[in-house]
Protein backbone atom coordinates (compact mmCIF):
# COMPACT_ATOMS: atom_id res chain seq x y z
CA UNK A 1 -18.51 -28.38 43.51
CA UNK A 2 -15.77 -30.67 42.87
CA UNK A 3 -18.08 -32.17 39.38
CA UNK A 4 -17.73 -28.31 38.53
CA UNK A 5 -14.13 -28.95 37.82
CA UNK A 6 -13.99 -31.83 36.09
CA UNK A 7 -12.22 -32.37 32.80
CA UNK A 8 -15.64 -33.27 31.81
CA UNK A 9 -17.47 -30.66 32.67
CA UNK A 10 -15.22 -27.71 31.49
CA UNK A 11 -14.99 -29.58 28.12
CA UNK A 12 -18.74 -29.55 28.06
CA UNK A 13 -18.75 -25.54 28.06
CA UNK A 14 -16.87 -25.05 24.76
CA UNK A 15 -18.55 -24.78 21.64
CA UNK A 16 -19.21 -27.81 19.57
CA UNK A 17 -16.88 -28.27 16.34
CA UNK A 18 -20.51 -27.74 13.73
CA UNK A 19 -20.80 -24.10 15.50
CA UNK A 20 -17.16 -23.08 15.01
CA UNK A 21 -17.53 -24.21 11.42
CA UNK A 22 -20.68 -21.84 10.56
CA UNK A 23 -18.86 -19.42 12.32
CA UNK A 24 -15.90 -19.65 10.11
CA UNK A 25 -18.13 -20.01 6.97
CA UNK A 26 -20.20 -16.89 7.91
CA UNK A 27 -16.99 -14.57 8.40
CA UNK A 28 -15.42 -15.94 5.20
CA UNK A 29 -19.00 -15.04 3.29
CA UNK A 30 -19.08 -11.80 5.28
CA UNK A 31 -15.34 -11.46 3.65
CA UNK A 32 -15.91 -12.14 0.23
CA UNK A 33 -19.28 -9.62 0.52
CA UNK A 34 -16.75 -7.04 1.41
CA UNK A 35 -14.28 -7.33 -1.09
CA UNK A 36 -16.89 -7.56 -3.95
CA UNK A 37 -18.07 -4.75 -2.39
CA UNK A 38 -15.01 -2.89 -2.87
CA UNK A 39 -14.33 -4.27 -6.09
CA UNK A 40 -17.45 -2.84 -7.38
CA UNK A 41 -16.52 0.59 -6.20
CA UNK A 42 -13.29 -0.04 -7.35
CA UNK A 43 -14.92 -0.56 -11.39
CA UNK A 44 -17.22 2.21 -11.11
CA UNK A 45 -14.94 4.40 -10.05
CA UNK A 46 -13.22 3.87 -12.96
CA UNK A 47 -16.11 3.59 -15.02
CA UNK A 48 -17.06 7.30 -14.18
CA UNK A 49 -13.27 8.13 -14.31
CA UNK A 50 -12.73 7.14 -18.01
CA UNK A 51 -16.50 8.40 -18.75
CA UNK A 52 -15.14 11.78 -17.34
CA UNK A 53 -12.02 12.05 -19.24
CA UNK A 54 -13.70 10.99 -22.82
CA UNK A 55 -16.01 14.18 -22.59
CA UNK A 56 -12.46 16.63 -22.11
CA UNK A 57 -11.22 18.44 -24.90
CA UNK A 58 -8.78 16.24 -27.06
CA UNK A 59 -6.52 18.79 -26.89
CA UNK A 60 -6.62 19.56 -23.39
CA UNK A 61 -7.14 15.76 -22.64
CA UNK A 62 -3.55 14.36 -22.47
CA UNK A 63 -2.50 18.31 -20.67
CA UNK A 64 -4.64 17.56 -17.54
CA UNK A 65 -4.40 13.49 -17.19
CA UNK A 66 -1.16 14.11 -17.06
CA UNK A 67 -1.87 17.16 -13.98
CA UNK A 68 -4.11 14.57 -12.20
CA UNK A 69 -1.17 12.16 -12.31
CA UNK A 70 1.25 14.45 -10.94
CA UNK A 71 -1.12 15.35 -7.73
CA UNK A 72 -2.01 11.55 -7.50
CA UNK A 73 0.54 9.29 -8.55
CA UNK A 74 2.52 10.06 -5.54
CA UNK A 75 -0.24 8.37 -3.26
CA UNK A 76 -1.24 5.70 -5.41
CA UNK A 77 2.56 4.66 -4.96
CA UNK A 78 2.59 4.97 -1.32
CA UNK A 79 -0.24 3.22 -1.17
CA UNK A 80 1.38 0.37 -3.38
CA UNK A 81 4.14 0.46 -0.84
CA UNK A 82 1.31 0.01 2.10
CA UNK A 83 0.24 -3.11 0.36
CA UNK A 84 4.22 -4.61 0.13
CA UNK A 85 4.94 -3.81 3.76
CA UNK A 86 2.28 -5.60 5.28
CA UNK A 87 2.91 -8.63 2.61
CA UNK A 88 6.29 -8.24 4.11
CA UNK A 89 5.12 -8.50 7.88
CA UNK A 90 2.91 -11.34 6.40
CA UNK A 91 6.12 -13.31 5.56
CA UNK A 92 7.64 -12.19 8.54
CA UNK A 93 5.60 -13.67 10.89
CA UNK A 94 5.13 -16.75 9.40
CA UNK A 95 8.86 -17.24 9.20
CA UNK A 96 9.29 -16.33 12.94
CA UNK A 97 11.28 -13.22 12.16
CA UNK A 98 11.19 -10.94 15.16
CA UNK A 99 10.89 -8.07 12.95
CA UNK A 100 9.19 -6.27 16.29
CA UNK A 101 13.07 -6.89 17.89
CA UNK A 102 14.83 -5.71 14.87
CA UNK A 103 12.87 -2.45 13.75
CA UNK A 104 12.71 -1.73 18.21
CA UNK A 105 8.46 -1.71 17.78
CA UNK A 106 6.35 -1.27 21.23
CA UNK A 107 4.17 -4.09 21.77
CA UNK A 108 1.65 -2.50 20.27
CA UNK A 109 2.85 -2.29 17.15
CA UNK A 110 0.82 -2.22 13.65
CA UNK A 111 0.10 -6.57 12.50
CA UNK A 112 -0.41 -6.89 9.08
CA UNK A 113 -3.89 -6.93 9.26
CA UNK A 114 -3.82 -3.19 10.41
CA UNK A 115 -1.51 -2.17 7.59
CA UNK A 116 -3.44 -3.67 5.14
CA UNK A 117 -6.36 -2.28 6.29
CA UNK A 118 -4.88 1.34 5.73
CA UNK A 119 -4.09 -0.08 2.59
CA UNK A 120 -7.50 -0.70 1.81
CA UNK A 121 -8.96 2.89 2.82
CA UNK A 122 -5.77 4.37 1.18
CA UNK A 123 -6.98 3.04 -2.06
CA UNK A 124 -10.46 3.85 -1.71
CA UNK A 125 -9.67 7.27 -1.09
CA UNK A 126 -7.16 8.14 -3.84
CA UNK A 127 -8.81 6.99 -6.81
CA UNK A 128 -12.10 8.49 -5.85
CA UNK A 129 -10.94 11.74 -5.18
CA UNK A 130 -8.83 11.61 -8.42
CA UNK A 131 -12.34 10.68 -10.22
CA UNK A 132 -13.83 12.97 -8.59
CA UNK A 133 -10.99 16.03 -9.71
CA UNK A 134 -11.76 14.57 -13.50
CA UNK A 135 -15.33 13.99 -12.92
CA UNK A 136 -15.51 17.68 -11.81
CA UNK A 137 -13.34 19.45 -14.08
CA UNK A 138 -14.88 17.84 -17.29
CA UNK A 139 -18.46 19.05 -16.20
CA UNK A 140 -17.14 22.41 -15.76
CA UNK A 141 -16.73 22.59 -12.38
CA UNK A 142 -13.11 24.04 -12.23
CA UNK A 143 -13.17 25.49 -9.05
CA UNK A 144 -14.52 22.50 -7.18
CA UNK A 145 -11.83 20.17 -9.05
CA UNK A 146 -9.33 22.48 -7.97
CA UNK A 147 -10.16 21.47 -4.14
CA UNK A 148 -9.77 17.70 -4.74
CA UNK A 149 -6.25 17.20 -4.18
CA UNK A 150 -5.74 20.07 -1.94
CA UNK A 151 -8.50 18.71 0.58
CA UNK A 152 -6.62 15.17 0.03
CA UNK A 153 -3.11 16.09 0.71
CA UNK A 154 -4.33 18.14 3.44
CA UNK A 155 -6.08 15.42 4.96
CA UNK A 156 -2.71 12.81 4.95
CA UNK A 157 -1.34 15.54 6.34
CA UNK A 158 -3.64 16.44 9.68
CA UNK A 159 -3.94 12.04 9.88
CA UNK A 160 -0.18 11.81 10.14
CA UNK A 161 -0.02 14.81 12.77
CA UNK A 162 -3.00 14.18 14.21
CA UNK A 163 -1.97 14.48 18.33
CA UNK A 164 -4.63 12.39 19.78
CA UNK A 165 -5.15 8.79 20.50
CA UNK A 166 -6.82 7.66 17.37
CA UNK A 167 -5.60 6.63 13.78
CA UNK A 168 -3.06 4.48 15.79
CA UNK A 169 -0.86 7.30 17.85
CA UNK A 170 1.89 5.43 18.32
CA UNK A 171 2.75 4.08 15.22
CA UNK A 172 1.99 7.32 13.84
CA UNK A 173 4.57 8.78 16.06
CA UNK A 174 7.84 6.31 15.67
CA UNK A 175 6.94 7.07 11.89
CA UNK A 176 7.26 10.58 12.33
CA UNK A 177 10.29 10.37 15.41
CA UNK A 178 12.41 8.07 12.67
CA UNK A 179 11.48 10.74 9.98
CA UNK A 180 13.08 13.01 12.26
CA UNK A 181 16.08 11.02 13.03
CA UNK A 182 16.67 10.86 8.80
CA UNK A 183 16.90 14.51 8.62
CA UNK A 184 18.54 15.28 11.45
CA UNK A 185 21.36 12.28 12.02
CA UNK A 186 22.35 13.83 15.57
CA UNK A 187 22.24 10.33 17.58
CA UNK A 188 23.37 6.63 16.92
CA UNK A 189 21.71 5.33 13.87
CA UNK A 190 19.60 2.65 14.30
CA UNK A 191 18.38 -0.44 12.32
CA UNK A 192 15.24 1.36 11.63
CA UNK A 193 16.75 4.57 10.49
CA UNK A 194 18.75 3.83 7.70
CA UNK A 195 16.38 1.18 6.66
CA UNK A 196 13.59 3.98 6.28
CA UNK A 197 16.24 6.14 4.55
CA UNK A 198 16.92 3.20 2.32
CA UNK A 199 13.16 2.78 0.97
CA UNK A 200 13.07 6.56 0.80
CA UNK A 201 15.84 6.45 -1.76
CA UNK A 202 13.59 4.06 -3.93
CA UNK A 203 10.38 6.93 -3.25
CA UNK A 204 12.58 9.65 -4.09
CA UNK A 205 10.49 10.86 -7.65
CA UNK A 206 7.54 10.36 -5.52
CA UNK A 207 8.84 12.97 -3.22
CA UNK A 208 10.05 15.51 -6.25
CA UNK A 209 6.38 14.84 -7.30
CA UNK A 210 4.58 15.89 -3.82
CA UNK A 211 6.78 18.72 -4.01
CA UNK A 212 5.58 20.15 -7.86
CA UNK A 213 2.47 19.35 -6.15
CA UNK A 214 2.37 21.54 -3.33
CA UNK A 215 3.87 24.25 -5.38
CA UNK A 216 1.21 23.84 -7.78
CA UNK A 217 -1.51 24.31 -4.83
CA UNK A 218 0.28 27.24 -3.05
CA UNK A 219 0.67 29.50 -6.44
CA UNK A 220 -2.53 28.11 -7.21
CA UNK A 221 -2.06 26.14 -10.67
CA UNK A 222 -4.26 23.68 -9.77
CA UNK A 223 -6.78 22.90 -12.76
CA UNK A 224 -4.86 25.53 -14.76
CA UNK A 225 -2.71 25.99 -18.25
CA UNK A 226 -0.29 28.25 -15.98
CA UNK A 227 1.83 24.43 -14.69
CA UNK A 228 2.20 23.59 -18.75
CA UNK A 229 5.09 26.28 -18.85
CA UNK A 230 8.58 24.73 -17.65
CA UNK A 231 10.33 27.34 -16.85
CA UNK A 232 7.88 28.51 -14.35
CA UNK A 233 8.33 28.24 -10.64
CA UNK A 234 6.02 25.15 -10.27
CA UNK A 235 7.33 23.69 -14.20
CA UNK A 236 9.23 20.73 -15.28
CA UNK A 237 12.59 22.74 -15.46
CA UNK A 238 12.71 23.73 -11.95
CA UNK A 239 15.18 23.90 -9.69
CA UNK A 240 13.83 22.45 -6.61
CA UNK A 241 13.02 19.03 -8.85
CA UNK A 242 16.99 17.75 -8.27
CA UNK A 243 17.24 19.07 -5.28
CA UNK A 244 14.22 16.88 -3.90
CA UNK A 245 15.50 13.81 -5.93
CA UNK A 246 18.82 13.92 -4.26
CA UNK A 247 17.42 14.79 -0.65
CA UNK A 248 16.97 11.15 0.07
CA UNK A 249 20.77 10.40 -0.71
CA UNK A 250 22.50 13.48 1.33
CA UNK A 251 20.11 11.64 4.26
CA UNK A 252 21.44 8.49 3.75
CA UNK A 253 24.66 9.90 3.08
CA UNK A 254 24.54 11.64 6.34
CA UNK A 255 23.59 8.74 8.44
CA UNK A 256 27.05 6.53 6.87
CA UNK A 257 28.98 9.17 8.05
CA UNK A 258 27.97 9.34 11.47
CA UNK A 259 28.22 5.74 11.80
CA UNK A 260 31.34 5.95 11.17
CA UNK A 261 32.00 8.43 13.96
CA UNK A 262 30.28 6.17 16.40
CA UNK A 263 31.93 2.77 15.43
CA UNK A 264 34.69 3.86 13.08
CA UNK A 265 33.78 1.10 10.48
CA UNK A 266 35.74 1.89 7.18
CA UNK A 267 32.50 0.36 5.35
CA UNK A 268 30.66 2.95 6.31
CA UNK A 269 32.59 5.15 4.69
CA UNK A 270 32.35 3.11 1.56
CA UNK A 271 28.83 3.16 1.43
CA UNK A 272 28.73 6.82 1.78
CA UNK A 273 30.62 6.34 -1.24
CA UNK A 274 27.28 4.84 -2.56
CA UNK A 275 25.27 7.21 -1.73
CA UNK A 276 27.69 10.18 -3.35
CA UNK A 277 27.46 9.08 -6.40
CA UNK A 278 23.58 9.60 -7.27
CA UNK A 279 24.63 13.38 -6.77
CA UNK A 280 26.22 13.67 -10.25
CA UNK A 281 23.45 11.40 -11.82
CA UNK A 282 20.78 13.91 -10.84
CA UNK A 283 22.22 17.45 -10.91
CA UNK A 284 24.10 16.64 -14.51
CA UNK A 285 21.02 15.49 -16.11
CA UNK A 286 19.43 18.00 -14.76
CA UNK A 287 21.84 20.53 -16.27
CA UNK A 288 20.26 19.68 -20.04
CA UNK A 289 17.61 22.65 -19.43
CA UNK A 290 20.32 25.00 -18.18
CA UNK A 291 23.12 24.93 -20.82
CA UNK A 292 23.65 25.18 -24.58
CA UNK A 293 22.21 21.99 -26.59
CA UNK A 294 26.14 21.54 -28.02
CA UNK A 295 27.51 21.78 -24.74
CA UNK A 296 24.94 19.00 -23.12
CA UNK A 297 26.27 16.87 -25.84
CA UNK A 298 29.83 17.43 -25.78
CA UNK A 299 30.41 17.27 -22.29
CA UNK A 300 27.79 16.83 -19.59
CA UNK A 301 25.86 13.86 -21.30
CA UNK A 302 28.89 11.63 -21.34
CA UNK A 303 29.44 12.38 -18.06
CA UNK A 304 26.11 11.85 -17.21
CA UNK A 305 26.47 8.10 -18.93
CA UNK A 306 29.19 7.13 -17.12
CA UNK A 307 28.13 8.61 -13.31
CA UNK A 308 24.95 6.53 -13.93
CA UNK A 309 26.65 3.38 -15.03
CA UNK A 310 28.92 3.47 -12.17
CA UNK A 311 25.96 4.26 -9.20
CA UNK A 312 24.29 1.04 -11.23
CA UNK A 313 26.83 -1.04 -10.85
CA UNK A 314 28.15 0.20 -7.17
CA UNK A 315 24.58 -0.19 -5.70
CA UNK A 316 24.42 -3.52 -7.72
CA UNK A 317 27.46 -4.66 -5.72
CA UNK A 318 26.67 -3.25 -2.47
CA UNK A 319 23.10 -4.97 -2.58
CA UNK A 320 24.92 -8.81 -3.09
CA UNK A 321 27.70 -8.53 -0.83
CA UNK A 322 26.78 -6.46 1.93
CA UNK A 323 23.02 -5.93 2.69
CA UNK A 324 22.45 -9.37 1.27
CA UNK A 325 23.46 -12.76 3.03
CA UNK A 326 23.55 -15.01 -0.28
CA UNK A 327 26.15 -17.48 1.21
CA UNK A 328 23.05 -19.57 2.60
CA UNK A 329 20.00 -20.45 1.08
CA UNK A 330 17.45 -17.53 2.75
CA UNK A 331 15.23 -18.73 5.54
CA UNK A 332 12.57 -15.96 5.56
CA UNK A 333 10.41 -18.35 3.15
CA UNK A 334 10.49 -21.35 5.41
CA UNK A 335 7.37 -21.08 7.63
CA UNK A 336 6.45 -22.71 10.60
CA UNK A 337 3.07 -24.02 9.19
CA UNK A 338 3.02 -25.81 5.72
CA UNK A 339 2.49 -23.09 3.03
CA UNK A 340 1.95 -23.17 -0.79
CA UNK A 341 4.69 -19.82 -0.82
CA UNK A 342 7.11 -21.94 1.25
CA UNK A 343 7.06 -24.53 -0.86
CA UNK A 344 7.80 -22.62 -3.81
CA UNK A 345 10.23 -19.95 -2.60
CA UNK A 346 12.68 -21.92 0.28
CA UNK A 347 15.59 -23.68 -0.89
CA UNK A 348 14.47 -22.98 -4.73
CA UNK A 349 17.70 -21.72 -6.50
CA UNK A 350 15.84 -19.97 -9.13
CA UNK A 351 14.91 -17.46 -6.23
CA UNK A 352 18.60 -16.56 -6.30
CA UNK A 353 18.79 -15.96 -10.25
CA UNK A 354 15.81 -13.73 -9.92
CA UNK A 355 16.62 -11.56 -7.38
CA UNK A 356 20.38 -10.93 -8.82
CA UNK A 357 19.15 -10.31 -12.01
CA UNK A 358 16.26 -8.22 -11.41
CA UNK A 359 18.11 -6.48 -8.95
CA UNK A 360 20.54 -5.38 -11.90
CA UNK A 361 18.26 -4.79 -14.26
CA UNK A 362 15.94 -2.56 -12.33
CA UNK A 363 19.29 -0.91 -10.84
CA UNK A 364 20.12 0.04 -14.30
CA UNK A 365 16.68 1.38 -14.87
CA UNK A 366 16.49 4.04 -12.03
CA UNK A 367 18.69 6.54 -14.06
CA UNK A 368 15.08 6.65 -16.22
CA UNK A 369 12.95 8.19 -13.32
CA UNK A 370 16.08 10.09 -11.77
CA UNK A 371 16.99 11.61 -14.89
CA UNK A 372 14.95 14.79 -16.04
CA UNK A 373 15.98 14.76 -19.19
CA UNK A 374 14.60 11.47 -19.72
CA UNK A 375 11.34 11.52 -18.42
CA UNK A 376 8.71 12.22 -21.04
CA UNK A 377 6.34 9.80 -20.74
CA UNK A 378 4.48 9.88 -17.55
CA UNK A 379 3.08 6.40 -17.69
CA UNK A 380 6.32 4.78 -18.30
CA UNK A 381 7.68 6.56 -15.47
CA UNK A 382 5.20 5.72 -13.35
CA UNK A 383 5.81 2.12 -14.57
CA UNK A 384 9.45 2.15 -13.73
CA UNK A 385 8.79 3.73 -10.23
CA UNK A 386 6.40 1.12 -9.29
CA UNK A 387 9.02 -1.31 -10.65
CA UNK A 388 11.36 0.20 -8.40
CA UNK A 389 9.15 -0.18 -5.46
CA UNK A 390 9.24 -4.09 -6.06
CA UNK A 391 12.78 -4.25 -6.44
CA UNK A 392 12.91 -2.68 -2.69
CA UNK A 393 9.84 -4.82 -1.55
CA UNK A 394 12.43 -7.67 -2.85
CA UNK A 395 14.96 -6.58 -1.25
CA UNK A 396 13.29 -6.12 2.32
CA UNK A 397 13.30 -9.85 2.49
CA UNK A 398 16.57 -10.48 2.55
CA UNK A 399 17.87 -7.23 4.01
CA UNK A 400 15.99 -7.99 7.18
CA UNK A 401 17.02 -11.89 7.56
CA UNK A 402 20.45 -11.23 6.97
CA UNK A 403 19.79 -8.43 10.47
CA UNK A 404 18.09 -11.11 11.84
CA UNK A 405 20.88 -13.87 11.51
CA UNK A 406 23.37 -10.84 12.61
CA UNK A 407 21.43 -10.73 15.73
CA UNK A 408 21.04 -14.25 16.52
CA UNK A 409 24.59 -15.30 16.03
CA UNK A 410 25.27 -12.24 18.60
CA UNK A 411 23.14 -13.77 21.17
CA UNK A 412 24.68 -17.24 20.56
CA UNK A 413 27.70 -15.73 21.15
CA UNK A 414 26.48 -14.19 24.31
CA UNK A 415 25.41 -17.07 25.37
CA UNK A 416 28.08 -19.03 25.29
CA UNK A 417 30.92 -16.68 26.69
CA UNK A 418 28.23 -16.88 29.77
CA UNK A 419 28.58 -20.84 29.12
CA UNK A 420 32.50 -20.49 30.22
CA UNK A 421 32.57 -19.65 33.25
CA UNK A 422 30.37 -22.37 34.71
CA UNK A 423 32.71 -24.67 32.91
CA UNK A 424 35.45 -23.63 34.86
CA UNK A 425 33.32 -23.62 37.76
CA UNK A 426 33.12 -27.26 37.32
CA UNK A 427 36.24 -27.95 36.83
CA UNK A 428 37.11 -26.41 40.09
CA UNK A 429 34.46 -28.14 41.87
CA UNK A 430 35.70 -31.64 40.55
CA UNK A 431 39.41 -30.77 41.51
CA UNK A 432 38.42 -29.69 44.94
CA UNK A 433 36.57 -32.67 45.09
CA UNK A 434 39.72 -34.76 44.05
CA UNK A 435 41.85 -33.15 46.49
């Protein structure tokens, strides 16, 4: 019995180094077989995507690409964003963040293997059933095209509400609770609430999209000419389109102000300043399809310049000196473990240049996708959404370190105002020891 327990012995049990390497070797093959499997579904979905739209009508062609953007953009970009959050987590965890501390997660939160695995079924799923709508439609089959967004959106839909314990509940649900807490500001505002409001600033055409989308299914436009008119109820010149744009900043908006009830912070009040100033961006460009061409030009388009080069510049400032801790070089890039992105990113100034000026640049660039009156070329403002979504996914990094180094210097200085009383302590001890 006692040989049982031998270093030995128990060494003895443990599988020799030759296995564990043709173990490794066989889940790296059985790896790569799975993402040339997706790749090849990947090309041939867009093999039989582009085959579908060359047989369309050339005149109806650029009409309904443009329709099967509208329904699917939206996703495709959330499904970018997917991808950048669990890069982020990625980064995270190699640089010892406790994102799980900062954002309040359960323990058994999403890793960045789960995320990215959504990812990957999220952009399986899209692009097929966006093939799929064209595939359909350009064979003739209008009524079964019609059904291919509508069965995907309502599909997200019953996943995200889904009430049992599958499609990970829990995650699911603080998603959905800190939704809840955007709309409806009625408690303290957490870390994790006006950090979701922030990104949902950046996703803000994506949600005016999902929302000429659902209009389009309900009056039943889908696969139809009726959409092409923009005066309709569903068209270009709605109503509801600034109204959705500037949701995301009355949220945010919202959530400044009742910080500022709860800690009376004058910044707070300053960056509801921010936030009130994409109101006149939106609503005056959106006034173009509502007043006379002379007026637009005389007096609202001006305006319209200078509210947008002022919310640039504002949300330019506000990103460097207050969500941002430049003073330092950033520590989120130095990983415990050597690391080819370590190397490259921590301590290199050039990060610094690039993030600034991108930052400005692509700040100055979101009056494009905000601004009706500017948006006539889907692709390009598709381009400059998904641009958008890396100028967020940029400025995650440093937006969560500088919460992180908030926090720890907090505890430090926990810590040591515990550290002073035992110090008197013993200096009591050692003077009744003198005496």
């Amino acid at each position: 019995m006692k040989g049982l327990s031998t270093p030995l012995n128990s060494t003895a049990i443990l599988p020799s180094p030759v296995l564990l390497w043709r173990f490794k070797v066989l889940l790296f093959i059985l790896w790569g077989f799975s993402c040339c499997k997706v790749s090849f579904h990947a090309l041939l979905i867009l093999h039989i995507g582009w085959d579908s739209v060359m047989r369309m009508n050339t005149d109806l062609r650029d009409l309904f690409l443009y329709e099967a953007f509208l329904y699917y953009n939206p996703l495709l970009l959330v499904t970018m964003m997917v991808w950048l959050w669990g890069i982020c987590l990625w980064v995270f965890s190699q640089a010892n963040v406790g994102y799980a501390k900062i954002f309040d997660l359960d323990p058994n939160h999403l890793t960045q293997r789960e995320i990215w695995k959504c990812a990957t079924w999220m952009t399986i799923i899209v692009p097929t059933s966006m093939t799929a709508y064209l595939y359909l439609y350009s064979h003739g089959e209008v009524l079964l095209a019609a059904f291919q967004p509508i069965l995907l959106y309502a599909a997200v839909a019953m996943i995200l509400i889904f009430p049992f314990d599958i499609f990970y509940l829990s995650s699911r649900y603080y998603l959905l609770r800190t939704i809840w807490r955007i709309v409806f500001p009625l408690q303290a505002i957490t870390f994790a609430d006006f950090f979701l409001a922030d990104i949902f600033t950046s996703m803000s055409k994506v949600f005016s999209d999902l929302e000429r989308s659902v209009c389009r299914m309900v009056h039943r436009q889908v696969a139809t000419v009726a959409w092409f008119e923009a005066d309709s109820v569903c068209g270009s010149h709605s109503v509801a389109i600034p109204i959705v744009l500037v949701l995301p900043y009355i949220f945010r908006l919202f959530q400044c102000l009742r910080q500022y009830k709860d800690s009376g912070e004058r910044t707070t009040l300053l960056n509801a300043l921010k936030y009130s100033t994409a109101v006149p961006v939106i609503f005056l460009s959106a006034l173009k399809y509502h007043v006379f061409p002379n007026k637009w030009t005389d007096i609202y388009r001006p305006l319209w310049l200078l509210s947008a080069i002022l919310n640039s510049l504002y949300s330019f400032y506000w990103d460097i000196t207050r969500d941002w801790d430049l003073s330092c070089f950033t520590r989120v890039f130095k990983f415990s473990r050597p690391h080819f992105l370590s190397h490259l990113l921590y301590g290199r100034t050039w990060v610094y240049f690039w993030v600034i000026g991108s930052n400005l640049i692509l700040r100055c660039t979101w009056t494009y996708k905000l601004s009706a009156h500017l948006r006539h070329n889907y692709i390009t403002v598709f381009a400059i959404t998904a641009l958008e979504m890396l100028r967020r996914f940029q400025w995650i990094f440093f937006r969560v370190e500088n919460e992180w180094n908030k926090m720890n210097s907090k505890s430090n200085i926990q810590l040591s105002m515990l550290d002073i009383p035992n110090e008197e302590e013993k200096l009591l001890n050692s003077n009744s020891h003198n005496v």
